[in-house]
PDB file of N, CA and C in Angstrom:
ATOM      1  N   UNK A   1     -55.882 201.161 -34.056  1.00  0.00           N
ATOM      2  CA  UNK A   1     -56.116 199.832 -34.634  1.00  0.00           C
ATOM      3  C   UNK A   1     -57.457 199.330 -34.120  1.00  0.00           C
ATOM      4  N   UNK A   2     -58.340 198.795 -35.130  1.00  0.00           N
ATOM      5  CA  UNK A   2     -59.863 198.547 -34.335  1.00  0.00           C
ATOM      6  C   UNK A   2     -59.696 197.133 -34.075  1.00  0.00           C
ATOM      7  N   UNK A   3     -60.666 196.990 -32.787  1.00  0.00           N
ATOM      8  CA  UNK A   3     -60.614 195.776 -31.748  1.00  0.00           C
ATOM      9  C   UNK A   3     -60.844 194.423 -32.179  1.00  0.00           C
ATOM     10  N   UNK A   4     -61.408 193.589 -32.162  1.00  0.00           N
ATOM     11  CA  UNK A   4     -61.862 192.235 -32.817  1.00  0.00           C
ATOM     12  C   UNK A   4     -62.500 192.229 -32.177  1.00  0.00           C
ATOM     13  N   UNK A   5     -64.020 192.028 -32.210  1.00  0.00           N
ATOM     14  CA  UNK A   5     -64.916 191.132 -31.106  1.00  0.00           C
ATOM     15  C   UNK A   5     -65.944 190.333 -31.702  1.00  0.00           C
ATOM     16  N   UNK A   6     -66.208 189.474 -31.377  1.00  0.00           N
ATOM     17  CA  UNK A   6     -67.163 188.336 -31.372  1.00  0.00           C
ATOM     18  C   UNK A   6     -68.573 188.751 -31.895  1.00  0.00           C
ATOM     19  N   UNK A   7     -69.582 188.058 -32.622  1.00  0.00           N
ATOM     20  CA  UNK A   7     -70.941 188.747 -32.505  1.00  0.00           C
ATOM     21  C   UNK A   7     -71.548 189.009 -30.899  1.00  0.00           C
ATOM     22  N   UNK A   8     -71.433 187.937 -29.793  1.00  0.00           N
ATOM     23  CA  UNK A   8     -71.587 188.325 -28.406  1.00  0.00           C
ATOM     24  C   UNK A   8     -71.170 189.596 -28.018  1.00  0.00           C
ATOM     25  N   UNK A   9     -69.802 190.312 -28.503  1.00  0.00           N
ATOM     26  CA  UNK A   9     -69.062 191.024 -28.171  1.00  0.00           C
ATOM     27  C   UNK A   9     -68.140 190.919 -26.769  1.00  0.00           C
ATOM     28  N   UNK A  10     -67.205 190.108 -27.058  1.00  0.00           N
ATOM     29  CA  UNK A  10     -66.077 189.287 -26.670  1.00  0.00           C
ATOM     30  C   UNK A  10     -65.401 189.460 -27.419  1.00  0.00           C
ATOM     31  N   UNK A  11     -63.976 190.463 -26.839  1.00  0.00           N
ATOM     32  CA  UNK A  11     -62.925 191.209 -26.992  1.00  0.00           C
ATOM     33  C   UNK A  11     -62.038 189.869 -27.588  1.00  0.00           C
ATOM     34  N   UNK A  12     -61.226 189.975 -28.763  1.00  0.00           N
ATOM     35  CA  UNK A  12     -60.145 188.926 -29.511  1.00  0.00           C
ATOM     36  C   UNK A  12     -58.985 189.596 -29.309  1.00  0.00           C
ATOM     37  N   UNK A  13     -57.592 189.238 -28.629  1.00  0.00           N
ATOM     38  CA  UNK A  13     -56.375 189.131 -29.028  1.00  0.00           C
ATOM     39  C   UNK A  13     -56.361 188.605 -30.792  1.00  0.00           C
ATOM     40  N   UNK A  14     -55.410 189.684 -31.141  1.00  0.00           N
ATOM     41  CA  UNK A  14     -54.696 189.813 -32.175  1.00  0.00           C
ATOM     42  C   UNK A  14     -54.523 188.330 -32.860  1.00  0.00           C
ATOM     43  N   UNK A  15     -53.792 187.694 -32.186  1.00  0.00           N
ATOM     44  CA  UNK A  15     -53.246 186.155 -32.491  1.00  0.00           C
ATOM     45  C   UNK A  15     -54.387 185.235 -32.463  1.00  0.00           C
ATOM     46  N   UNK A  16     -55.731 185.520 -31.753  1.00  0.00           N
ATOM     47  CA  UNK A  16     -57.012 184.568 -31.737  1.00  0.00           C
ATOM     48  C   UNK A  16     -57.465 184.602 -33.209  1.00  0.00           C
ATOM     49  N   UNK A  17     -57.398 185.951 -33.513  1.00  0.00           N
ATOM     50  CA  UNK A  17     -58.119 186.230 -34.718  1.00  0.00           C
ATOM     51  C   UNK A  17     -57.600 185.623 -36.088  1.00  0.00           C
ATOM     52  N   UNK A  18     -56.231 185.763 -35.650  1.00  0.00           N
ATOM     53  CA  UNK A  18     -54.820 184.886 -37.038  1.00  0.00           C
ATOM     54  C   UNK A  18     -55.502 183.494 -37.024  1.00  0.00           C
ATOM     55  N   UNK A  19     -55.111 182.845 -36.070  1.00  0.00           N
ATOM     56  CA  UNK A  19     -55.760 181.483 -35.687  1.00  0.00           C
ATOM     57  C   UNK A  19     -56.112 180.676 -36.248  1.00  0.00           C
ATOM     58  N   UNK A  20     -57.649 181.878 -36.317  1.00  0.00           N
ATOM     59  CA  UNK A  20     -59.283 181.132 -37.125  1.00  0.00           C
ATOM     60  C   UNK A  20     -58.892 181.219 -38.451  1.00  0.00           C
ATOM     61  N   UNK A  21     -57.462 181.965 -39.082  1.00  0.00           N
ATOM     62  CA  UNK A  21     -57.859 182.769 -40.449  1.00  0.00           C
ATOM     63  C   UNK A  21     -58.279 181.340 -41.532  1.00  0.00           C
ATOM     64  N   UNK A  22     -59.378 181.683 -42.486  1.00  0.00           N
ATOM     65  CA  UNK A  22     -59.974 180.562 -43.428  1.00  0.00           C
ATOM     66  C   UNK A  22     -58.964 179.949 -44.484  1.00  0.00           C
ATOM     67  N   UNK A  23     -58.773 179.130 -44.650  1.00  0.00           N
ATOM     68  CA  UNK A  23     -58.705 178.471 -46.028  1.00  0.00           C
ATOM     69  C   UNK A  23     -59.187 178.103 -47.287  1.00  0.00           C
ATOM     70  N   UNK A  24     -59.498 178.292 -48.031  1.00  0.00           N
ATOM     71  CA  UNK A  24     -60.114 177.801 -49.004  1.00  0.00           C
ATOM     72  C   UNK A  24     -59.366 176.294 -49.985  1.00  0.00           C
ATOM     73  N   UNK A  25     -60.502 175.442 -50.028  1.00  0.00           N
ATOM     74  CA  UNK A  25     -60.220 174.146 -50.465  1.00  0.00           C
ATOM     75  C   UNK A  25     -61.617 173.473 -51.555  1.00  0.00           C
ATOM     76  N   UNK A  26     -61.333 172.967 -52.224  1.00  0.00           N
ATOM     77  CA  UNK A  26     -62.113 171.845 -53.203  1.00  0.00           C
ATOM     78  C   UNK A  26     -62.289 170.737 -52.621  1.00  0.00           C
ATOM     79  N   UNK A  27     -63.946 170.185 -52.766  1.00  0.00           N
ATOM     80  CA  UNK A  27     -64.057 169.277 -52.573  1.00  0.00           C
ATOM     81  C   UNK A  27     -63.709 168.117 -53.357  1.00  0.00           C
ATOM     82  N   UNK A  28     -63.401 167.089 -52.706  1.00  0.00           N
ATOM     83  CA  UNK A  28     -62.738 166.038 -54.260  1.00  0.00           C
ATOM     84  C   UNK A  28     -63.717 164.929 -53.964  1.00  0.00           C
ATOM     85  N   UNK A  29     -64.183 164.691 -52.369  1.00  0.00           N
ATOM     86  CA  UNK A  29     -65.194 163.406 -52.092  1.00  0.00           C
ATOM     87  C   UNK A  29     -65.744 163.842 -51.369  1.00  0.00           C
ATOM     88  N   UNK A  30     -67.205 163.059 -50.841  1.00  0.00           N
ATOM     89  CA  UNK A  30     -68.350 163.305 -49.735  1.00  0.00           C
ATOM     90  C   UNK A  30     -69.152 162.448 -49.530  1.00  0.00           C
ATOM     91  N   UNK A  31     -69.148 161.916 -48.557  1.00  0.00           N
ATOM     92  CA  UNK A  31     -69.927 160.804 -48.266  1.00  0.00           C
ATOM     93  C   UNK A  31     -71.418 161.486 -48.188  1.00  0.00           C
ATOM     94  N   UNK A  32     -72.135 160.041 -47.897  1.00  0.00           N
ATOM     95  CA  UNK A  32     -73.700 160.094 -48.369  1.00  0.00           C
ATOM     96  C   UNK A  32     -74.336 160.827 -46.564  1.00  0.00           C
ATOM     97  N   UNK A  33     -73.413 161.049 -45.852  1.00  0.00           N
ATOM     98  CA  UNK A  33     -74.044 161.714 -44.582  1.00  0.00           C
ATOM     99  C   UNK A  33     -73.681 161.646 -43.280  1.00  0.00           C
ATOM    100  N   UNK A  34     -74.590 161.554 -42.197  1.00  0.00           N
ATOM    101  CA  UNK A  34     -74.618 160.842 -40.754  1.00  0.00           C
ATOM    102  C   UNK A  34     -75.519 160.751 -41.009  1.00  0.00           C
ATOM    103  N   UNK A  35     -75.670 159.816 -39.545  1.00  0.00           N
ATOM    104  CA  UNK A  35     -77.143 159.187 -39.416  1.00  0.00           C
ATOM    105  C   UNK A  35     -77.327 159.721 -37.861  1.00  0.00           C
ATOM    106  N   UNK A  36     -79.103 159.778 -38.066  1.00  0.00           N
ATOM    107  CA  UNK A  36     -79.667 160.777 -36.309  1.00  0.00           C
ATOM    108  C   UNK A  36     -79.797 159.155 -36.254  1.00  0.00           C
ATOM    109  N   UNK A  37     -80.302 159.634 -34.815  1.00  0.00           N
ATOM    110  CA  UNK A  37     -80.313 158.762 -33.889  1.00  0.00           C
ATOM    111  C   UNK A  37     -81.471 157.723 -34.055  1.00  0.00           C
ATOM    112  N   UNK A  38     -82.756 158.115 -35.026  1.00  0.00           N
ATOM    113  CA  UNK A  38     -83.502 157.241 -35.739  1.00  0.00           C
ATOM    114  C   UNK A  38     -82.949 156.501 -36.876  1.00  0.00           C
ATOM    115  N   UNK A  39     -81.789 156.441 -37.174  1.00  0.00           N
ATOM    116  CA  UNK A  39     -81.089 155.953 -38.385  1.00  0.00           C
ATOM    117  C   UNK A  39     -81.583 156.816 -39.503  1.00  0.00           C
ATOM    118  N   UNK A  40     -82.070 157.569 -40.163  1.00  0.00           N
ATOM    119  CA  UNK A  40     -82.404 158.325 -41.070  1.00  0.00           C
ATOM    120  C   UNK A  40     -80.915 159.516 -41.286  1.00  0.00           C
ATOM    121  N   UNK A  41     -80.582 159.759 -42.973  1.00  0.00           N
ATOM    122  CA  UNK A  41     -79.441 159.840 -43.217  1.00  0.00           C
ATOM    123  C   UNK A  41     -79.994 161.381 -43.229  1.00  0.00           C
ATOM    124  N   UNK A  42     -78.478 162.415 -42.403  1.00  0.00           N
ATOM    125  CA  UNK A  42     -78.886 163.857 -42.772  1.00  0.00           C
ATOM    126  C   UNK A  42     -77.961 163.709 -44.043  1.00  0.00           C
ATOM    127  N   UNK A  43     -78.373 164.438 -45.538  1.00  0.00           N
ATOM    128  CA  UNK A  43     -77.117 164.724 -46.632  1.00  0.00           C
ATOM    129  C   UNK A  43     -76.163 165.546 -46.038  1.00  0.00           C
ATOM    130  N   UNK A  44     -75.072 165.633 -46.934  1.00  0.00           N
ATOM    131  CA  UNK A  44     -73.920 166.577 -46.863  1.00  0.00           C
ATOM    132  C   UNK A  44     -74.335 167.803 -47.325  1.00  0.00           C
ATOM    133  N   UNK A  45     -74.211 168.522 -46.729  1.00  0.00           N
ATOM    134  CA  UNK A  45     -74.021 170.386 -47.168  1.00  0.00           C
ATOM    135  C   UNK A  45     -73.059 170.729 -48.658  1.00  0.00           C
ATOM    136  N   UNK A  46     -71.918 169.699 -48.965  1.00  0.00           N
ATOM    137  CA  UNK A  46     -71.564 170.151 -50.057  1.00  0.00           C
ATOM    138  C   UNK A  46     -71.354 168.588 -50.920  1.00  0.00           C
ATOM    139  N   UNK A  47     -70.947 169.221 -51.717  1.00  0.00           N
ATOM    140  CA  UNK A  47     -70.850 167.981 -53.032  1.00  0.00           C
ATOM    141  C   UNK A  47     -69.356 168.170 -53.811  1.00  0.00           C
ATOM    142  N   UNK A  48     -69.111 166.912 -54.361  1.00  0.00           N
ATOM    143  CA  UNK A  48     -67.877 167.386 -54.863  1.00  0.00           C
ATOM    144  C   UNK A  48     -68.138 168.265 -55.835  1.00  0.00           C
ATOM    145  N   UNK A  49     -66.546 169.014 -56.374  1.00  0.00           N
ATOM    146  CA  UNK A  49     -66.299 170.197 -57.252  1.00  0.00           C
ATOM    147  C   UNK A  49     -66.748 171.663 -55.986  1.00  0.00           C
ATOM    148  N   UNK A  50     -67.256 171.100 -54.914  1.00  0.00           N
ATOM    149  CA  UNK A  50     -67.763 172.424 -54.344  1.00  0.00           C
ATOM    150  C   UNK A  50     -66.371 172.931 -53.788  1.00  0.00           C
ATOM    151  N   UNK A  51     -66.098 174.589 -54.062  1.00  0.00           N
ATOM    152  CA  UNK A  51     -65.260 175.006 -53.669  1.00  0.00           C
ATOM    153  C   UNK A  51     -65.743 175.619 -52.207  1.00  0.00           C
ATOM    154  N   UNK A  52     -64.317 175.243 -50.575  1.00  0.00           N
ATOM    155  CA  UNK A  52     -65.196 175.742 -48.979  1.00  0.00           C
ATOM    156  C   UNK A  52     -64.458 176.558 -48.614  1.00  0.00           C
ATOM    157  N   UNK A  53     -64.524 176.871 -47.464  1.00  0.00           N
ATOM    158  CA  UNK A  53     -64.350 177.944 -46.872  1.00  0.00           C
ATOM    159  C   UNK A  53     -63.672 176.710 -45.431  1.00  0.00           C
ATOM    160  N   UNK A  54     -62.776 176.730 -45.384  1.00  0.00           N
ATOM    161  CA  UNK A  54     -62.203 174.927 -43.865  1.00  0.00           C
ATOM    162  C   UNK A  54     -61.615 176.252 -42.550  1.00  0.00           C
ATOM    163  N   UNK A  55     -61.512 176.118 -42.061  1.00  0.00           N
ATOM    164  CA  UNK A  55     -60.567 176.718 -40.961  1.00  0.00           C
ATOM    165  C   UNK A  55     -59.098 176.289 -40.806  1.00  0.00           C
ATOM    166  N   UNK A  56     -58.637 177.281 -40.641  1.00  0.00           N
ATOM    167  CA  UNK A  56     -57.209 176.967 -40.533  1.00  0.00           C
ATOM    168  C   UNK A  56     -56.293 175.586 -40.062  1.00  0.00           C
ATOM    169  N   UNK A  57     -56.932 175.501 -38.880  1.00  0.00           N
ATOM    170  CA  UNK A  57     -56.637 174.186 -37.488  1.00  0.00           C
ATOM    171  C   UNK A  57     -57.806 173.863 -37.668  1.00  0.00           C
ATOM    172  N   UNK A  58     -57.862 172.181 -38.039  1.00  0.00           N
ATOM    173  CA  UNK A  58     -58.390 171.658 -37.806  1.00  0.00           C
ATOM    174  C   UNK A  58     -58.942 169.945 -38.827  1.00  0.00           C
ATOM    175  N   UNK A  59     -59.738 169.774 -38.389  1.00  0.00           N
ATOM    176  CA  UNK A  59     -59.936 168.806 -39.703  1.00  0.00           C
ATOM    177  C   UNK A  59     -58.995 166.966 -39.804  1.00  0.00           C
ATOM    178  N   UNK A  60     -58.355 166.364 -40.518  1.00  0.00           N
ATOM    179  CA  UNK A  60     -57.974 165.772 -40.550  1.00  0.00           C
ATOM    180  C   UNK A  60     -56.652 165.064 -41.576  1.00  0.00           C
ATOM    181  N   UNK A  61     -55.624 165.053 -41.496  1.00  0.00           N
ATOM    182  CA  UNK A  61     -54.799 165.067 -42.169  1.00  0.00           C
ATOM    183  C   UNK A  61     -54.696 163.243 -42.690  1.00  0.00           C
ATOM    184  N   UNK A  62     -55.230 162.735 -44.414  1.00  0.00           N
ATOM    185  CA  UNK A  62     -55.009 161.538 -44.473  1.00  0.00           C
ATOM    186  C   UNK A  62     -53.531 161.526 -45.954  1.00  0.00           C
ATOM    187  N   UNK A  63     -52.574 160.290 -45.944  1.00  0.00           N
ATOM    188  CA  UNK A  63     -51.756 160.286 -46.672  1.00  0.00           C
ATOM    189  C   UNK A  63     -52.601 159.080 -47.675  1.00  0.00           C
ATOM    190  N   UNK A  64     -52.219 159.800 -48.770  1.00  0.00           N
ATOM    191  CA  UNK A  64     -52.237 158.278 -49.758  1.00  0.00           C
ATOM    192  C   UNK A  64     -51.107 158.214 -51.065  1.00  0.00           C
ATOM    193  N   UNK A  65     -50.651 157.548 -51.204  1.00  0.00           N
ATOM    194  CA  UNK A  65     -49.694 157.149 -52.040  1.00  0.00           C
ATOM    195  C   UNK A  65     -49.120 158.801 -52.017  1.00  0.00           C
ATOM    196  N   UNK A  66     -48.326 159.154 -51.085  1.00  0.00           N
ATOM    197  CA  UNK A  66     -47.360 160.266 -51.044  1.00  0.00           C
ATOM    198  C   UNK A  66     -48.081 161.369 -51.311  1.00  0.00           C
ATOM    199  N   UNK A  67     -49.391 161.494 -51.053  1.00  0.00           N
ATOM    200  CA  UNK A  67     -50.341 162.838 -51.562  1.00  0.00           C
ATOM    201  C   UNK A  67     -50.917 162.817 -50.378  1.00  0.00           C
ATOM    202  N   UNK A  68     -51.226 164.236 -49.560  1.00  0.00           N
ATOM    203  CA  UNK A  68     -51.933 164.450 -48.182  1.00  0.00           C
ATOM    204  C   UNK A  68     -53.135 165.209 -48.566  1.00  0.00           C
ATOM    205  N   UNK A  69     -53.729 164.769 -47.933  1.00  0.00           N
ATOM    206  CA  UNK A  69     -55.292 165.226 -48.109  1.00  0.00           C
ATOM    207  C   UNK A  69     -56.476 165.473 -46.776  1.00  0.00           C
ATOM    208  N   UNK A  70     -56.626 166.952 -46.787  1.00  0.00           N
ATOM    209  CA  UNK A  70     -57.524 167.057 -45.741  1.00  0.00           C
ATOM    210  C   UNK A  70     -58.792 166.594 -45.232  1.00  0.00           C
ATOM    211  N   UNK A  71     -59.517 166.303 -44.471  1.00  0.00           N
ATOM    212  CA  UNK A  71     -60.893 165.855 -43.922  1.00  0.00           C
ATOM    213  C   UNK A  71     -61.643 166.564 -43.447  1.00  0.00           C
ATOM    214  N   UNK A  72     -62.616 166.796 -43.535  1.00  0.00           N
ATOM    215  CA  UNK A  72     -63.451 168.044 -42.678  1.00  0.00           C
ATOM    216  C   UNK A  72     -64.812 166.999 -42.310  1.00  0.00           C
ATOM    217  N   UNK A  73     -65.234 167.376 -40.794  1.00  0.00           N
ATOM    218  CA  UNK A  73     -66.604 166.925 -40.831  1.00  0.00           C
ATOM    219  C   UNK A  73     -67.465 167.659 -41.664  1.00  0.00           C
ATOM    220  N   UNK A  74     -68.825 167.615 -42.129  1.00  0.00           N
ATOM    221  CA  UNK A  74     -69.543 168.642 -42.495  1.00  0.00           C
ATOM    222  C   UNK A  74     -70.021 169.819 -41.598  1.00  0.00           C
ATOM    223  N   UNK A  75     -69.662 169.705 -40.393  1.00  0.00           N
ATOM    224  CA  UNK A  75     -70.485 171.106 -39.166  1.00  0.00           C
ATOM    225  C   UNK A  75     -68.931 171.490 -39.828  1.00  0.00           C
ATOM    226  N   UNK A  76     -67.898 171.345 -39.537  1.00  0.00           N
ATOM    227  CA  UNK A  76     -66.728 171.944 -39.861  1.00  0.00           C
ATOM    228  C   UNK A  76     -66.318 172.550 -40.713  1.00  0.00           C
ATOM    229  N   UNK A  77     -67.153 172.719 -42.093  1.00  0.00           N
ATOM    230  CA  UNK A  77     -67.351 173.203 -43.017  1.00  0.00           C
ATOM    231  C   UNK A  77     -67.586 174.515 -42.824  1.00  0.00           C
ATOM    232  N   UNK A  78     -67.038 176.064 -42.912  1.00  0.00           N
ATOM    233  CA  UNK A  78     -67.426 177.070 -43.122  1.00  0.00           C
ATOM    234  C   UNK A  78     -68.594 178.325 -43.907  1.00  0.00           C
ATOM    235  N   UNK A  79     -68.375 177.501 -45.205  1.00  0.00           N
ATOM    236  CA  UNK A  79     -68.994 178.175 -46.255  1.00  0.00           C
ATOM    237  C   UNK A  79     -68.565 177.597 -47.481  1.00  0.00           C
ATOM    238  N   UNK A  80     -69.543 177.814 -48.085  1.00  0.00           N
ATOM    239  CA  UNK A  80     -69.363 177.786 -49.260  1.00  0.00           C
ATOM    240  C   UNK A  80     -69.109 178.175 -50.818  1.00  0.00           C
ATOM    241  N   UNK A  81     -68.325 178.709 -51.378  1.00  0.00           N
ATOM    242  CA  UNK A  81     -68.329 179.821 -52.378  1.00  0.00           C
ATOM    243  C   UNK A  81     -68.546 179.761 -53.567  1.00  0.00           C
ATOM    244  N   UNK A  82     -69.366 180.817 -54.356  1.00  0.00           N
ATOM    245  CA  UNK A  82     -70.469 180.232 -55.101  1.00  0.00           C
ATOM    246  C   UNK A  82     -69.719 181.247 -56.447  1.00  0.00           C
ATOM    247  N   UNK A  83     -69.960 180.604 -57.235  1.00  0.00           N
ATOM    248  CA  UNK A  83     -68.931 181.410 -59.243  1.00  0.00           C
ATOM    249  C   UNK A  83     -70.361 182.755 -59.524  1.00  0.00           C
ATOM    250  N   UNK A  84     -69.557 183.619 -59.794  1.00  0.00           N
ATOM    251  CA  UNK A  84     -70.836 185.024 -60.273  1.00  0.00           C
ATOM    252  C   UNK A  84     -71.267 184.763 -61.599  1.00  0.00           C
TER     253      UNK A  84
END
Protein backbone atom coordinates (compact mmCIF):
# COMPACT_ATOMS: atom_id res chain seq x y z
CA UNK A 1 0.00 0.00 0.00
CA UNK A 2 1.85 3.39 -0.94
CA UNK A 3 2.57 5.90 1.91
CA UNK A 4 0.94 9.44 1.99
CA UNK A 5 3.33 12.19 2.40
CA UNK A 6 3.18 15.79 2.34
CA UNK A 7 4.99 17.95 -0.45
CA UNK A 8 7.73 18.54 2.64
CA UNK A 9 7.65 14.85 2.84
CA UNK A 10 5.90 14.20 6.11
CA UNK A 11 4.71 10.71 6.50
CA UNK A 12 0.32 10.75 6.76
CA UNK A 13 -1.59 8.15 8.78
CA UNK A 14 -4.24 6.66 6.80
CA UNK A 15 -7.11 8.53 8.75
CA UNK A 16 -5.11 12.14 8.29
CA UNK A 17 -5.47 11.69 4.75
CA UNK A 18 -9.59 10.67 5.01
CA UNK A 19 -9.83 13.83 7.07
CA UNK A 20 -8.74 16.42 4.48
CA UNK A 21 -10.88 14.36 1.84
CA UNK A 22 -12.51 17.51 -0.53
CA UNK A 23 -15.93 18.38 -1.11
CA UNK A 24 -17.24 19.91 -3.80
CA UNK A 25 -19.87 22.82 -3.45
CA UNK A 26 -21.53 25.89 -5.49
CA UNK A 27 -21.20 29.08 -4.81
CA UNK A 28 -24.64 30.77 -4.16
CA UNK A 29 -23.07 34.28 -2.48
CA UNK A 30 -19.73 36.31 -2.04
CA UNK A 31 -19.07 39.19 -0.56
CA UNK A 32 -17.17 42.17 -2.06
CA UNK A 33 -13.81 41.02 0.06
CA UNK A 34 -11.51 41.92 3.16
CA UNK A 35 -9.94 44.77 3.75
CA UNK A 36 -5.69 45.07 4.36
CA UNK A 37 -4.77 46.94 6.80
CA UNK A 38 -4.71 50.22 4.54
CA UNK A 39 -8.46 49.75 4.11
CA UNK A 40 -8.16 48.87 0.41
CA UNK A 41 -10.57 45.88 -0.55
CA UNK A 42 -8.67 42.44 -1.64
CA UNK A 43 -11.73 40.77 -4.22
CA UNK A 44 -12.93 37.30 -3.72
CA UNK A 45 -11.20 34.47 -5.61
CA UNK A 46 -14.61 33.16 -6.64
CA UNK A 47 -17.96 34.46 -7.73
CA UNK A 48 -21.21 33.07 -7.55
CA UNK A 49 -22.29 29.99 -9.89
CA UNK A 50 -18.50 29.13 -9.22
CA UNK A 51 -18.35 25.52 -8.63
CA UNK A 52 -15.11 24.75 -5.24
CA UNK A 53 -13.25 22.45 -4.13
CA UNK A 54 -14.17 23.27 0.48
CA UNK A 55 -12.49 20.75 2.75
CA UNK A 56 -14.16 18.38 4.51
CA UNK A 57 -13.98 20.03 8.33
CA UNK A 58 -14.34 23.10 8.34
CA UNK A 59 -15.96 26.35 7.35
CA UNK A 60 -19.17 27.43 8.87
CA UNK A 61 -22.47 25.98 9.35
CA UNK A 62 -25.50 28.89 8.94
CA UNK A 63 -29.47 27.83 9.23
CA UNK A 64 -32.07 29.78 7.44
CA UNK A 65 -35.60 29.08 7.29
CA UNK A 66 -34.89 25.16 7.83
CA UNK A 67 -32.12 25.13 4.98
CA UNK A 68 -28.26 24.81 6.21
CA UNK A 69 -25.78 26.38 4.41
CA UNK A 70 -22.05 26.34 4.47
CA UNK A 71 -19.44 29.36 4.85
CA UNK A 72 -16.03 29.29 3.73
CA UNK A 73 -13.50 32.12 4.21
CA UNK A 74 -11.89 32.75 0.84
CA UNK A 75 -8.04 31.36 1.97
CA UNK A 76 -10.37 28.33 2.80
CA UNK A 77 -11.33 27.87 -0.49
CA UNK A 78 -9.46 24.97 -2.24
CA UNK A 79 -9.91 25.25 -5.87
CA UNK A 80 -11.74 25.88 -8.23
CA UNK A 81 -13.31 23.77 -11.05
CA UNK A 82 -13.49 24.93 -14.34
CA UNK A 83 -16.43 23.18 -17.37
CA UNK A 84 -14.14 21.68 -20.57
Amino acid sequence: KPELKTASGILLPDRAAKAQAPNYAMVLAAGPGRRTKEGDILPMGVKVGDKVVVPEYGGMTLKFEEEEYQVYRDEDIMGILQEE
